[in-house]
N, C-alpha and C. Protein backbone atom coordinates (compact mmCIF):
# COMPACT_ATOMS: atom_id res chain seq x y z
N UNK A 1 32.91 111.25 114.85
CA UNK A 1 33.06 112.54 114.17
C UNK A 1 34.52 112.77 113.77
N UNK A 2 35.24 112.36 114.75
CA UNK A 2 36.76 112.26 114.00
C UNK A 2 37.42 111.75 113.07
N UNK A 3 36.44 110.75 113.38
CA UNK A 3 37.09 109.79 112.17
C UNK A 3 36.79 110.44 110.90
N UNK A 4 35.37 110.79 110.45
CA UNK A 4 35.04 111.92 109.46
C UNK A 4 35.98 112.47 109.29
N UNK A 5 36.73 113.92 110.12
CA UNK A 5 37.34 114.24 109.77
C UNK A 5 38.69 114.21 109.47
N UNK A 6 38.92 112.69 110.08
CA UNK A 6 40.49 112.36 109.17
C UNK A 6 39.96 112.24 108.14
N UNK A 7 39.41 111.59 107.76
CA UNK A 7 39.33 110.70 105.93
C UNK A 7 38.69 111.79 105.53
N UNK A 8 38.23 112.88 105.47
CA UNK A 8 37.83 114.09 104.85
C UNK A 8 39.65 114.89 104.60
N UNK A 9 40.59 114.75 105.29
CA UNK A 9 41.40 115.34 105.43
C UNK A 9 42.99 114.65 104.21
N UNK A 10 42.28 113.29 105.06
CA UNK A 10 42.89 112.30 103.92
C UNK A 10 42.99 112.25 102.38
N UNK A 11 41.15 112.20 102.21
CA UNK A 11 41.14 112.36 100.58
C UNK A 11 41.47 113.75 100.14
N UNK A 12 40.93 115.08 100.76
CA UNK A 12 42.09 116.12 100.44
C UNK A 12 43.28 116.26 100.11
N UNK A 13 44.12 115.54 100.69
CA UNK A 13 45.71 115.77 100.72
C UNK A 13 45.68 114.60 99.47
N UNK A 14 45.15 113.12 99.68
CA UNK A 14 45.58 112.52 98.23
C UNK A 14 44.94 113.38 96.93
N UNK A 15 43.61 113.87 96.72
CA UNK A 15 43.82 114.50 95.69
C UNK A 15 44.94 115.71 95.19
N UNK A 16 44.76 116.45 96.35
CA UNK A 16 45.61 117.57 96.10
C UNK A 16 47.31 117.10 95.55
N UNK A 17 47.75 115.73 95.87
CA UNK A 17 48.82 115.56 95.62
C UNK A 17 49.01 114.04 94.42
N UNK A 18 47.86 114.18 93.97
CA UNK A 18 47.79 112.89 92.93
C UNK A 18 48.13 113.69 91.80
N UNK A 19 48.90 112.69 90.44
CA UNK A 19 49.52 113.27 89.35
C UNK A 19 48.52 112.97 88.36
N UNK A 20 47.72 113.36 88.18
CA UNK A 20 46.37 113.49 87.49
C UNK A 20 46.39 114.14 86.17
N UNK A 21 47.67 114.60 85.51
CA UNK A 21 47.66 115.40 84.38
C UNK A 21 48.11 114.87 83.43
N UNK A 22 47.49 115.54 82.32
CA UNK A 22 47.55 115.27 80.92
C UNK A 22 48.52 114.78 80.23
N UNK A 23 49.76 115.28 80.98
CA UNK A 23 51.26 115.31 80.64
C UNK A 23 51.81 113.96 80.81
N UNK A 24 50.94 113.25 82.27
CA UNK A 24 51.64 111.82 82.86
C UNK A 24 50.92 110.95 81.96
N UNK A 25 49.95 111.66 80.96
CA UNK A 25 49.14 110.07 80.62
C UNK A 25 49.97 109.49 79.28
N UNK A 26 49.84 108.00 79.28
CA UNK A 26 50.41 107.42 78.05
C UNK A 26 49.42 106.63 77.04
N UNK A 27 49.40 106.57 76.11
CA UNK A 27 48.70 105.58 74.74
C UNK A 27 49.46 104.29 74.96
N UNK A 28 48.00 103.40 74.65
CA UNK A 28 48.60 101.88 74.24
C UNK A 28 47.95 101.52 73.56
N UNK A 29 47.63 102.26 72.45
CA UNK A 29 46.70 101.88 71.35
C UNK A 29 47.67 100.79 70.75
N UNK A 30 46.48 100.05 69.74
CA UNK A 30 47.34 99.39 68.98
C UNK A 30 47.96 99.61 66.84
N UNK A 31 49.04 99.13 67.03
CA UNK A 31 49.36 100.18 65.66
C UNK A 31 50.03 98.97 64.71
N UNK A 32 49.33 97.68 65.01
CA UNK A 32 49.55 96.16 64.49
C UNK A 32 48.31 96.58 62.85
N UNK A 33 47.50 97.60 62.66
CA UNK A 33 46.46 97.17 61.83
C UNK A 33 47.31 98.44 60.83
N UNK A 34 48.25 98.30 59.88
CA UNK A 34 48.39 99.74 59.20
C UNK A 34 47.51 99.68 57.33
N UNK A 35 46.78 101.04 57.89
CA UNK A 35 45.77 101.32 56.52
C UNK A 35 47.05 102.00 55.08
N UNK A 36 48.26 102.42 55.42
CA UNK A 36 48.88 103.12 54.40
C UNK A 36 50.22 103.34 54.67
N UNK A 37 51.23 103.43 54.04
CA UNK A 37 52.37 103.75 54.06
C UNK A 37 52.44 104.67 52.86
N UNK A 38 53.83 105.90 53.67
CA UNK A 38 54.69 106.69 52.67
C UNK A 38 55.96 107.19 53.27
N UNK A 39 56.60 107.05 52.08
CA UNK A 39 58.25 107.26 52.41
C UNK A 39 58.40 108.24 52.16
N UNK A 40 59.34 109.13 53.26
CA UNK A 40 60.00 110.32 53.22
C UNK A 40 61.05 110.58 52.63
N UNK A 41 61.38 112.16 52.29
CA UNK A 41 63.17 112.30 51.91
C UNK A 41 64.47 111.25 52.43
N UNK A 42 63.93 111.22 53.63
CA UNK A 42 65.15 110.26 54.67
C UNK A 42 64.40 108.80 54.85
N UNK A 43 63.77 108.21 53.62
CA UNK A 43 63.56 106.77 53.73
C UNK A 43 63.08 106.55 55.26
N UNK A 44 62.49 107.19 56.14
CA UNK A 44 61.38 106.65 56.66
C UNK A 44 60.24 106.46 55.98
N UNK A 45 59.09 105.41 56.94
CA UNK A 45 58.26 105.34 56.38
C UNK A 45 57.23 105.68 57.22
N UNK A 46 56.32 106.51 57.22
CA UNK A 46 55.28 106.64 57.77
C UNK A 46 53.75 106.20 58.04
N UNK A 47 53.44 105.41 59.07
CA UNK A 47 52.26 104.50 58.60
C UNK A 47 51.11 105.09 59.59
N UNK A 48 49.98 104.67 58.75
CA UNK A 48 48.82 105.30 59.03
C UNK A 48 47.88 104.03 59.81
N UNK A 49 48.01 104.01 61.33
CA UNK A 49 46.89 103.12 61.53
C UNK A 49 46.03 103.09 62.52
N UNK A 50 45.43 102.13 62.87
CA UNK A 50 43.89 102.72 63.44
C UNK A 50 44.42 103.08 65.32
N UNK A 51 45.94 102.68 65.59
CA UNK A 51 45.89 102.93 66.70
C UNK A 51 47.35 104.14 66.81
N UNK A 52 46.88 105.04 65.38
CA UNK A 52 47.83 106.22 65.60
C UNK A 52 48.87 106.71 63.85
N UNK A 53 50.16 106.99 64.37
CA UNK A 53 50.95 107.27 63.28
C UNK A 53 52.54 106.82 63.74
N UNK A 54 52.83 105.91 63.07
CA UNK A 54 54.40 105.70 63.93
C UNK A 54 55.22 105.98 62.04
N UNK A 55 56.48 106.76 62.83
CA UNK A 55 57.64 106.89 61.74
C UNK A 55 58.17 105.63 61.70
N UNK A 56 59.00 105.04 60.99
CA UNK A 56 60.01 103.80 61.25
C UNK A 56 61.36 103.88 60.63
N UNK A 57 62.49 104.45 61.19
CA UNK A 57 63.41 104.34 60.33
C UNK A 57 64.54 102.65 59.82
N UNK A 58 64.16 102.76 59.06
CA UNK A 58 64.90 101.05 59.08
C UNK A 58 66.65 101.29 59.11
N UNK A 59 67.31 102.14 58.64
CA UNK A 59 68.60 102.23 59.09
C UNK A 59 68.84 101.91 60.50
N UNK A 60 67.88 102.58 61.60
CA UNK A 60 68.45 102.25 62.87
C UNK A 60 67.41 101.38 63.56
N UNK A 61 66.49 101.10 62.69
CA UNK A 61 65.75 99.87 63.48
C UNK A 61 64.89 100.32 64.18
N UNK A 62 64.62 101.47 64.33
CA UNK A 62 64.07 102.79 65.38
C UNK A 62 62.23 102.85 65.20
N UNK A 63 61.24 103.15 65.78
CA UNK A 63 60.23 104.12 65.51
C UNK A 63 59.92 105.16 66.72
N UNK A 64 59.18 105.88 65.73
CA UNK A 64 58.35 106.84 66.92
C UNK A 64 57.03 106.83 66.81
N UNK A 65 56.20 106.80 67.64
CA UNK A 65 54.59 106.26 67.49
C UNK A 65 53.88 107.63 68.47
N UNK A 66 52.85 108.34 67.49
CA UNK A 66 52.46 109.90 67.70
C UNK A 66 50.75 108.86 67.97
N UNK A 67 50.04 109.32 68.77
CA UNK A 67 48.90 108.92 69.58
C UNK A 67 48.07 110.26 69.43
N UNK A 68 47.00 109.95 69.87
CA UNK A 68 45.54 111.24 70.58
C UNK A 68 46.37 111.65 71.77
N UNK A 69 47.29 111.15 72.41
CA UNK A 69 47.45 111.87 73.96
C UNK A 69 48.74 112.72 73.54
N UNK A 70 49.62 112.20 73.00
CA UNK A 70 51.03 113.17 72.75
C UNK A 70 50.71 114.16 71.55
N UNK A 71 50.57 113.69 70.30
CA UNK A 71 50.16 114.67 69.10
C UNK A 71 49.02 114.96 68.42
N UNK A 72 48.25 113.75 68.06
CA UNK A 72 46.95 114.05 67.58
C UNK A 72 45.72 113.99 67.93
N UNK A 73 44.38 114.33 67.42
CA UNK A 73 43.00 114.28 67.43
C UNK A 73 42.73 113.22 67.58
N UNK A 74 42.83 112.05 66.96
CA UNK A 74 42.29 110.88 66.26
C UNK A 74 43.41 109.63 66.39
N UNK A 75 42.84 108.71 67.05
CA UNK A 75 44.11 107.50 66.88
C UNK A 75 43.74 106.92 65.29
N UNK A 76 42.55 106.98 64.59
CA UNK A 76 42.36 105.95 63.39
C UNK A 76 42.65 106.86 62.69
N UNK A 77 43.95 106.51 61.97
CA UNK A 77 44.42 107.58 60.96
C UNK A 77 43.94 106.55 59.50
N UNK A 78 43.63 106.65 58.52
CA UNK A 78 43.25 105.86 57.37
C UNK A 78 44.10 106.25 56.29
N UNK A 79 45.03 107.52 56.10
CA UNK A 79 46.09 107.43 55.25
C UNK A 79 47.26 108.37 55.92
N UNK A 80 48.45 108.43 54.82
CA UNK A 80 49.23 109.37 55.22
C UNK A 80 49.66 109.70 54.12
N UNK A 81 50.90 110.99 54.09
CA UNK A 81 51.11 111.14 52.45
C UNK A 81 52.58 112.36 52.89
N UNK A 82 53.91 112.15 52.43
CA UNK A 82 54.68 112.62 52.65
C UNK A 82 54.73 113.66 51.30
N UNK A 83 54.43 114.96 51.30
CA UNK A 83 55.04 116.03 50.49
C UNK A 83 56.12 116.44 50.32
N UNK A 84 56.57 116.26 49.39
CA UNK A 84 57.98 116.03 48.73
C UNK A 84 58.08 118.00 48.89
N UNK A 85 57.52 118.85 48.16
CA UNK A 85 57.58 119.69 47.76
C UNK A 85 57.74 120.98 49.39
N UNK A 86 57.12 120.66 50.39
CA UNK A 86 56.86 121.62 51.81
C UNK A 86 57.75 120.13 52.60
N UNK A 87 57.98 119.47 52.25
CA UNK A 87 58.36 118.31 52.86
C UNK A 87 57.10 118.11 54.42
N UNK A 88 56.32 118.34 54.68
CA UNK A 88 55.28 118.05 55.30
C UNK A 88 54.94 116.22 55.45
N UNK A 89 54.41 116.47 56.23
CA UNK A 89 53.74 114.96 56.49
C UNK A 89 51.79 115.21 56.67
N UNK A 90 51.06 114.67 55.64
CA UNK A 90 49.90 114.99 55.97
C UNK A 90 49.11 113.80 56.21
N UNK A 91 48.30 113.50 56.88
CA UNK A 91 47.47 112.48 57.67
C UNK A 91 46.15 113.04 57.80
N UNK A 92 45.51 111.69 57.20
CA UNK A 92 43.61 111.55 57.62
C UNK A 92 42.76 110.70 58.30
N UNK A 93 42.24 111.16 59.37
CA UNK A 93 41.71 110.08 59.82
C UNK A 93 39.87 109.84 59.58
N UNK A 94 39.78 108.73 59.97
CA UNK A 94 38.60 108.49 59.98
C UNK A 94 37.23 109.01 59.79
N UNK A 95 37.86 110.22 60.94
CA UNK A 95 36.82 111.09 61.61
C UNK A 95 36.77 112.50 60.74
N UNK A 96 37.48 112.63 59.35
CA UNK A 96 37.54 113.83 58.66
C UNK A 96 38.74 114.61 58.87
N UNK A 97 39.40 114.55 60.28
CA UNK A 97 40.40 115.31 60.79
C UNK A 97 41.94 114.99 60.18
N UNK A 98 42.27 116.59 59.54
CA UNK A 98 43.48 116.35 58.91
C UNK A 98 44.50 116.72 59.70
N UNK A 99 45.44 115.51 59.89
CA UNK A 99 46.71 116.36 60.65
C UNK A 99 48.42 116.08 59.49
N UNK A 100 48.60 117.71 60.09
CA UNK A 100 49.69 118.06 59.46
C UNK A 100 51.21 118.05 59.71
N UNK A 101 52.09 117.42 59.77
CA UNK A 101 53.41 117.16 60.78
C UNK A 101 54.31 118.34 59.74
N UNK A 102 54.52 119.68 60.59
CA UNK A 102 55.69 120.77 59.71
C UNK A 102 56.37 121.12 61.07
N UNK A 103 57.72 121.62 60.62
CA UNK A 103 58.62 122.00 61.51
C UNK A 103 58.60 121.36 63.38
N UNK A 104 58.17 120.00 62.87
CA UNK A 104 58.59 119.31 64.37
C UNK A 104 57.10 119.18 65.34
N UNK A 105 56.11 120.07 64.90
CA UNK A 105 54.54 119.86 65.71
C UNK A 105 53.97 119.18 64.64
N UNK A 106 52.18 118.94 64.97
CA UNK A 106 51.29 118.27 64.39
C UNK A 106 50.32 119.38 64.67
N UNK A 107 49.88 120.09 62.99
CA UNK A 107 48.85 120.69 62.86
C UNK A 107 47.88 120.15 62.79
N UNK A 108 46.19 120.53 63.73
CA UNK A 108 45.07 119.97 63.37
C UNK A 108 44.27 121.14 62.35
N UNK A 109 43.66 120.20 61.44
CA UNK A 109 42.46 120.68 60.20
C UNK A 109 41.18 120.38 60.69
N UNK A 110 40.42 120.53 61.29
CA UNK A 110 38.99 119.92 61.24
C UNK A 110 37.78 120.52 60.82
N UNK A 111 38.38 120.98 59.58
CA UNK A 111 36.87 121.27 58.66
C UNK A 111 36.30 120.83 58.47
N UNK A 112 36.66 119.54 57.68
CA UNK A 112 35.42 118.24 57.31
C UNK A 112 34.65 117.78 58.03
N UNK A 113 35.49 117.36 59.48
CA UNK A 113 34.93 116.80 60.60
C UNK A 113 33.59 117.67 60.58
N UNK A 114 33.89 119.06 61.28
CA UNK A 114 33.20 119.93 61.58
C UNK A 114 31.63 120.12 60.68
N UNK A 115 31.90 119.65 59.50
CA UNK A 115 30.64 119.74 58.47
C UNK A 115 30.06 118.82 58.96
N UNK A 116 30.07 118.06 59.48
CA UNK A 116 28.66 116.65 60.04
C UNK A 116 28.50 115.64 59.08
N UNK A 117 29.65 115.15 58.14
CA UNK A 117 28.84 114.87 56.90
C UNK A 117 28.33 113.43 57.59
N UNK A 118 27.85 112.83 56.36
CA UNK A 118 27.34 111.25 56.88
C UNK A 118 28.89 110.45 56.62
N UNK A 119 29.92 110.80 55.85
CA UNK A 119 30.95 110.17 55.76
C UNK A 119 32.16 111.26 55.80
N UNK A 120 32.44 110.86 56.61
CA UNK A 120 33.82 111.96 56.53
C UNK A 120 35.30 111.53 56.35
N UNK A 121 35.45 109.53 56.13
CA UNK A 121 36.96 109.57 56.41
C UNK A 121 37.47 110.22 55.23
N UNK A 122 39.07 110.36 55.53
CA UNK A 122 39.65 110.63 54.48
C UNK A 122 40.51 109.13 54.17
N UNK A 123 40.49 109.04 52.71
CA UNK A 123 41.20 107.87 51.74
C UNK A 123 42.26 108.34 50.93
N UNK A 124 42.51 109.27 50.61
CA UNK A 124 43.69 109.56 50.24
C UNK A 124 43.93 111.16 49.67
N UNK A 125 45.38 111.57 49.80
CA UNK A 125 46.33 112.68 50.19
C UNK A 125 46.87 113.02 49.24
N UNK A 126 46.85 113.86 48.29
CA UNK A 126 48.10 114.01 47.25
C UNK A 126 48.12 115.32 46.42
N UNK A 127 49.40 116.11 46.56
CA UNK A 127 49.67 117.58 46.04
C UNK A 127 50.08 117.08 44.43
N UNK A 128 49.39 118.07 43.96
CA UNK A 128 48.96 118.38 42.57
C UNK A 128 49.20 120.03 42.30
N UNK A 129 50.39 120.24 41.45
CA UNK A 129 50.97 121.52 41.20
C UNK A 129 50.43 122.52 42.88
N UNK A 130 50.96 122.54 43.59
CA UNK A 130 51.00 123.19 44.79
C UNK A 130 49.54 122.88 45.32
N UNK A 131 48.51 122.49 45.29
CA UNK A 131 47.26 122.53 46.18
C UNK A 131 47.37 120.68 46.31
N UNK A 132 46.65 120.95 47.87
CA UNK A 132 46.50 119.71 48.36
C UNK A 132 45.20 118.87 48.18
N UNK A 133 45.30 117.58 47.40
CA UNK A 133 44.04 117.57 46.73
C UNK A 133 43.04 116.25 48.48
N UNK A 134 42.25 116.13 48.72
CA UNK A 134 41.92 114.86 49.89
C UNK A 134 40.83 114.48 49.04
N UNK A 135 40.70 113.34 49.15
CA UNK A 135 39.55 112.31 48.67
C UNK A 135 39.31 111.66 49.93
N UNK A 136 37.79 111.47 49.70
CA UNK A 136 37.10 110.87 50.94
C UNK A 136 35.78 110.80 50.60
N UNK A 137 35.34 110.44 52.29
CA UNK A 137 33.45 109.69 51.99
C UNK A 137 32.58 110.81 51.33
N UNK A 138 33.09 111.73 51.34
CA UNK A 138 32.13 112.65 51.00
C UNK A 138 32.19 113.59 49.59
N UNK A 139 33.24 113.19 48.59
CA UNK A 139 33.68 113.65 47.84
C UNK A 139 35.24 114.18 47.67
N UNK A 140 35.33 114.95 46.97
CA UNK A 140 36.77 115.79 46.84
C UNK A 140 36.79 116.90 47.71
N UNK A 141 38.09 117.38 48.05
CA UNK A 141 38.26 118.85 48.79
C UNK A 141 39.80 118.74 47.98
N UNK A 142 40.18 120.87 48.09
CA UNK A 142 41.14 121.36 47.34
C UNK A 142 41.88 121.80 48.60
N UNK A 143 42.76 121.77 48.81
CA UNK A 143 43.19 122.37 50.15
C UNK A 143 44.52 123.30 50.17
N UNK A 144 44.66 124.49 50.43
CA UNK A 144 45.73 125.52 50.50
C UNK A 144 46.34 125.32 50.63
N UNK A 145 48.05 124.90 51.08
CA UNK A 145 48.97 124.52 51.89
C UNK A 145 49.43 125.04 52.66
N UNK A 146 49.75 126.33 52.01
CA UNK A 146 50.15 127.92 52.33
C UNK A 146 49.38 129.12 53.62
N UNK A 147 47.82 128.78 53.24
CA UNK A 147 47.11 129.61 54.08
C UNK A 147 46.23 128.68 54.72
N UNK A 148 46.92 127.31 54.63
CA UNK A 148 45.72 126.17 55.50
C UNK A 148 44.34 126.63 55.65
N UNK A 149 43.97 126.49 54.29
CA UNK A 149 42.25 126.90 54.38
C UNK A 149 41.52 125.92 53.11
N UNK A 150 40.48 125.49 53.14
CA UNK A 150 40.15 124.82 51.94
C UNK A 150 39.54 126.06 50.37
N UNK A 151 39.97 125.18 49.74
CA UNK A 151 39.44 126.37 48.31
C UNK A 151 38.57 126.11 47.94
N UNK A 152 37.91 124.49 47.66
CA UNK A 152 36.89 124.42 46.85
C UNK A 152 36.74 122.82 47.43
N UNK A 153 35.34 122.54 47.25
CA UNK A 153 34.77 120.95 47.55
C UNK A 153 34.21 120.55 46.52
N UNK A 154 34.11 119.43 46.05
CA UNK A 154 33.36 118.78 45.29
C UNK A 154 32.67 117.61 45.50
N UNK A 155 31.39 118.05 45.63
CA UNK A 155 30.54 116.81 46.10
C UNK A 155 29.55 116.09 45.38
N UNK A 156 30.05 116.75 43.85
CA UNK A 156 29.11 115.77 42.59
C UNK A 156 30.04 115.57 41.70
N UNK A 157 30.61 114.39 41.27
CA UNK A 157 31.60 114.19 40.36
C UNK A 157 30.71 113.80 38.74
N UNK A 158 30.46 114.18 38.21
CA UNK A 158 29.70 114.08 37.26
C UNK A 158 28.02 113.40 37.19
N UNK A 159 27.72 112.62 36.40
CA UNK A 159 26.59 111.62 37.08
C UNK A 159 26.60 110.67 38.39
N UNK A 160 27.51 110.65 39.01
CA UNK A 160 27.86 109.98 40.40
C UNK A 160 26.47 110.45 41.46
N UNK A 161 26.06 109.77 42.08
CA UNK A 161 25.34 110.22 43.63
C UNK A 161 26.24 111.79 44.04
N UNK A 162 25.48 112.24 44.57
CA UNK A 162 25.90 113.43 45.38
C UNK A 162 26.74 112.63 46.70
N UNK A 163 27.98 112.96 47.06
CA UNK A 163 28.72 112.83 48.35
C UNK A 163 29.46 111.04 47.77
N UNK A 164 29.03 110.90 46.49
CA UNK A 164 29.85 109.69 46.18
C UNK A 164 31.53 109.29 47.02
N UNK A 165 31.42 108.14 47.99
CA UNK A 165 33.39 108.24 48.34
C UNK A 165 33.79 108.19 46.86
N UNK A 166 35.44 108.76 47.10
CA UNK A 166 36.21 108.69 46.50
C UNK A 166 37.25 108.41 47.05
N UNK A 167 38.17 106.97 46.49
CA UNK A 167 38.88 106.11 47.38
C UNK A 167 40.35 106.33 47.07
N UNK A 168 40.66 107.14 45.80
CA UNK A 168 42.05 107.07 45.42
C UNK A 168 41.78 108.10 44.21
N UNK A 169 42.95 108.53 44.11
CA UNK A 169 43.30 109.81 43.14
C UNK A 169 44.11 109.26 41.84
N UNK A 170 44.74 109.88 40.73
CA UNK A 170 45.49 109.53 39.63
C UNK A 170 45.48 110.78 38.98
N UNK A 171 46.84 111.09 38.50
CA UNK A 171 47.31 111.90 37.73
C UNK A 171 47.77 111.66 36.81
N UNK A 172 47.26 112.17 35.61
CA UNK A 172 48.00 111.46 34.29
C UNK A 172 47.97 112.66 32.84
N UNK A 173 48.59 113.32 31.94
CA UNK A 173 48.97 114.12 31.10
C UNK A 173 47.72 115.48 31.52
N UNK A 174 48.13 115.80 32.78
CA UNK A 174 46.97 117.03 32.89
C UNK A 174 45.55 116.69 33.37
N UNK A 175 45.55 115.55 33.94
CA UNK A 175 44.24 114.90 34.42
C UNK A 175 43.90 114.41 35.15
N UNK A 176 43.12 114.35 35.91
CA UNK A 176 42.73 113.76 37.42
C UNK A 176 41.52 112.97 37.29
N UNK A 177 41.86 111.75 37.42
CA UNK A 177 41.58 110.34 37.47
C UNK A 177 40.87 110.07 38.99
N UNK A 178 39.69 109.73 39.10
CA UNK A 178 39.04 109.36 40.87
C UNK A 178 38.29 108.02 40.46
N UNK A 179 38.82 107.18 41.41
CA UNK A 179 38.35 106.04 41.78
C UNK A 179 37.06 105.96 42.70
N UNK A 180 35.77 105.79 42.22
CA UNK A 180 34.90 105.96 43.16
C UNK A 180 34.19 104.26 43.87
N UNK A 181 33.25 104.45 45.05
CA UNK A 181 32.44 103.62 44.67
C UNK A 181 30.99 103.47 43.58
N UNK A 182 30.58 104.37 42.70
CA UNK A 182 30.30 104.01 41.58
C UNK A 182 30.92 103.72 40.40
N UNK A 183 32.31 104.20 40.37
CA UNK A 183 32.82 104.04 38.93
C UNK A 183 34.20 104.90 39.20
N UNK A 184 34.62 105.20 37.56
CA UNK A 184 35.63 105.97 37.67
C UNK A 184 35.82 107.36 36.72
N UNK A 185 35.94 108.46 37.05
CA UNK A 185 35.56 109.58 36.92
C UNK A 185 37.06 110.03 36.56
N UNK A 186 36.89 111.35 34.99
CA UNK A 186 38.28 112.15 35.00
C UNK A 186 37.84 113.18 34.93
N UNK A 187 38.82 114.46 34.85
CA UNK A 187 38.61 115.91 34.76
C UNK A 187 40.07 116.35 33.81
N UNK A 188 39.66 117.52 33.30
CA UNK A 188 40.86 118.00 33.22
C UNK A 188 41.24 118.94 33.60
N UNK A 189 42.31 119.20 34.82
CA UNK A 189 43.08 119.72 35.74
C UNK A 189 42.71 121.19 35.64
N UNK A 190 42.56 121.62 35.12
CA UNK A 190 42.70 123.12 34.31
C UNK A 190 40.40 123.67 34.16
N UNK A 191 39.82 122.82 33.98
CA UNK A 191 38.60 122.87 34.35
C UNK A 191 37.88 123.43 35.63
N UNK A 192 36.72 123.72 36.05
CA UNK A 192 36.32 124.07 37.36
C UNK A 192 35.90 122.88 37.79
N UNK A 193 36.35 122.29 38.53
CA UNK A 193 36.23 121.00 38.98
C UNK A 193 34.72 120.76 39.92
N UNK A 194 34.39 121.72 40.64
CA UNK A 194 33.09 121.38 41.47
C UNK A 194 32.26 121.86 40.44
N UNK A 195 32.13 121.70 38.71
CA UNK A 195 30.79 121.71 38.22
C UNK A 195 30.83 120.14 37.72
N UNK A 196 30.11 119.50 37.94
CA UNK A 196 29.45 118.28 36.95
C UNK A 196 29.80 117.90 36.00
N UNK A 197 29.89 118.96 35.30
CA UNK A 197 29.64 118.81 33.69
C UNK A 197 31.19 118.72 33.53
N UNK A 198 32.12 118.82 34.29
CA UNK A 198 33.95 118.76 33.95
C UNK A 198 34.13 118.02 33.59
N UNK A 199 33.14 116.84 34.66
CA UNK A 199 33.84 115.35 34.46
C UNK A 199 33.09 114.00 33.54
N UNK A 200 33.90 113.45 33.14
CA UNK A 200 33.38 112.29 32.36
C UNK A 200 33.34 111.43 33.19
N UNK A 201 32.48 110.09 33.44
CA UNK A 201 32.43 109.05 34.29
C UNK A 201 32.28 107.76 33.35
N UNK A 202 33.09 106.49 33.65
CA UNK A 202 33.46 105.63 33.26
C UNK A 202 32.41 104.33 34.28
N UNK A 203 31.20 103.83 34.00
CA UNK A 203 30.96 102.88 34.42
C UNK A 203 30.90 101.39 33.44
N UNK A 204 30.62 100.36 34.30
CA UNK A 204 30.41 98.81 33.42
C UNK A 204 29.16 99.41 32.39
């Protein structure tokens, strides 16, 4: 019976005094696979990969590598995209979840996520006269910068499938150019973009 109650007394005191928190834990993801690069004001470069987000400054030879345990949601980030204009750093991962690097933290977005779609990564990032435009598995989204809220989705790009990906963006004299997997689709900027009928589609 004593003995019971040492080792009852025992594992008490080791739990009670084990460093078990959130704070001690570290990432060892790996960040050898990068899906994207973008360069900042200060010639870093920021890369997007499946085991996180590392800065790299090549002047000092330096990085810093941001994880699920220190800053973000998601280690599989699939792009990144430095805003020249909020000077922001914006990041998408896999999983729909947008994270935002302003004034020294990492904002999480998880709207998309949150919708359930059947595809949610995001493929690419890019501000277009102040709104943040994301392309991904599930179509287009317009995104606020200002009041971090989305404005508008688009999930039929003209004759395309409904939820068609869209893998890459293009801007060209007032026009927005989407690379899909059916084809390639324009609008013009100034149009309501989530009707159909905006866009022209370019197949073989």
């Amino acid at each position: 019976m004593k003995r019971w109650i040492i080792a009852i007394i025992f594992t008490s005191y080791f739990v009670a005094h084990s460093q078990f928190k959130l704070d001690n834990w570290k990432s060892h993801s790996s960040i050898m696979k990068i899906n994207f690069v973008s360069a900042d004001a200060n010639d870093n470069y920021w890369c997007a990969t499946d085991g996180g987000i590392f800065k790299f400054d090549p002047i000092s030879n330096s990085e810093i590598v941001y994880t699920n345990v220190e800053s973000l949601l998601n280690n599989q980030i699939s792009t990144v995209y430095y805003d020249k204009d909020s000077k922001r750093i914006y990041a998408g991962a896999k999983d729909g979840i947008i994270e935002i690097f302003a004034d020294g933290k990492w904002l999480h977005i998880s709207d998309i996520k949150n919708q359930k779609l059947s595809n949610s990564i995001i493929n690419r990032i890019i501000n277009i006269n102040g709104k943040i435009y994301i392309a991904g598995g599930f179509g287009l989204a317009i995104f606020d910068p200002i009041n971090l809220v989305f404005k508008e989705t688009i999930f039929k790009i003209g004759n395309f499938s409904i939820n068609t990906p869209i893998n890459d963006i293009l801007i060209d004299d007032n026009k927005i150019w989407v690379a899909t997997d059916e084809g390639i689709a324009s609008a013009d900027l100034s149009s309501f973009l989530p009707n159909p009928k905006s866009w022209t589609n370019y197949t073989v």
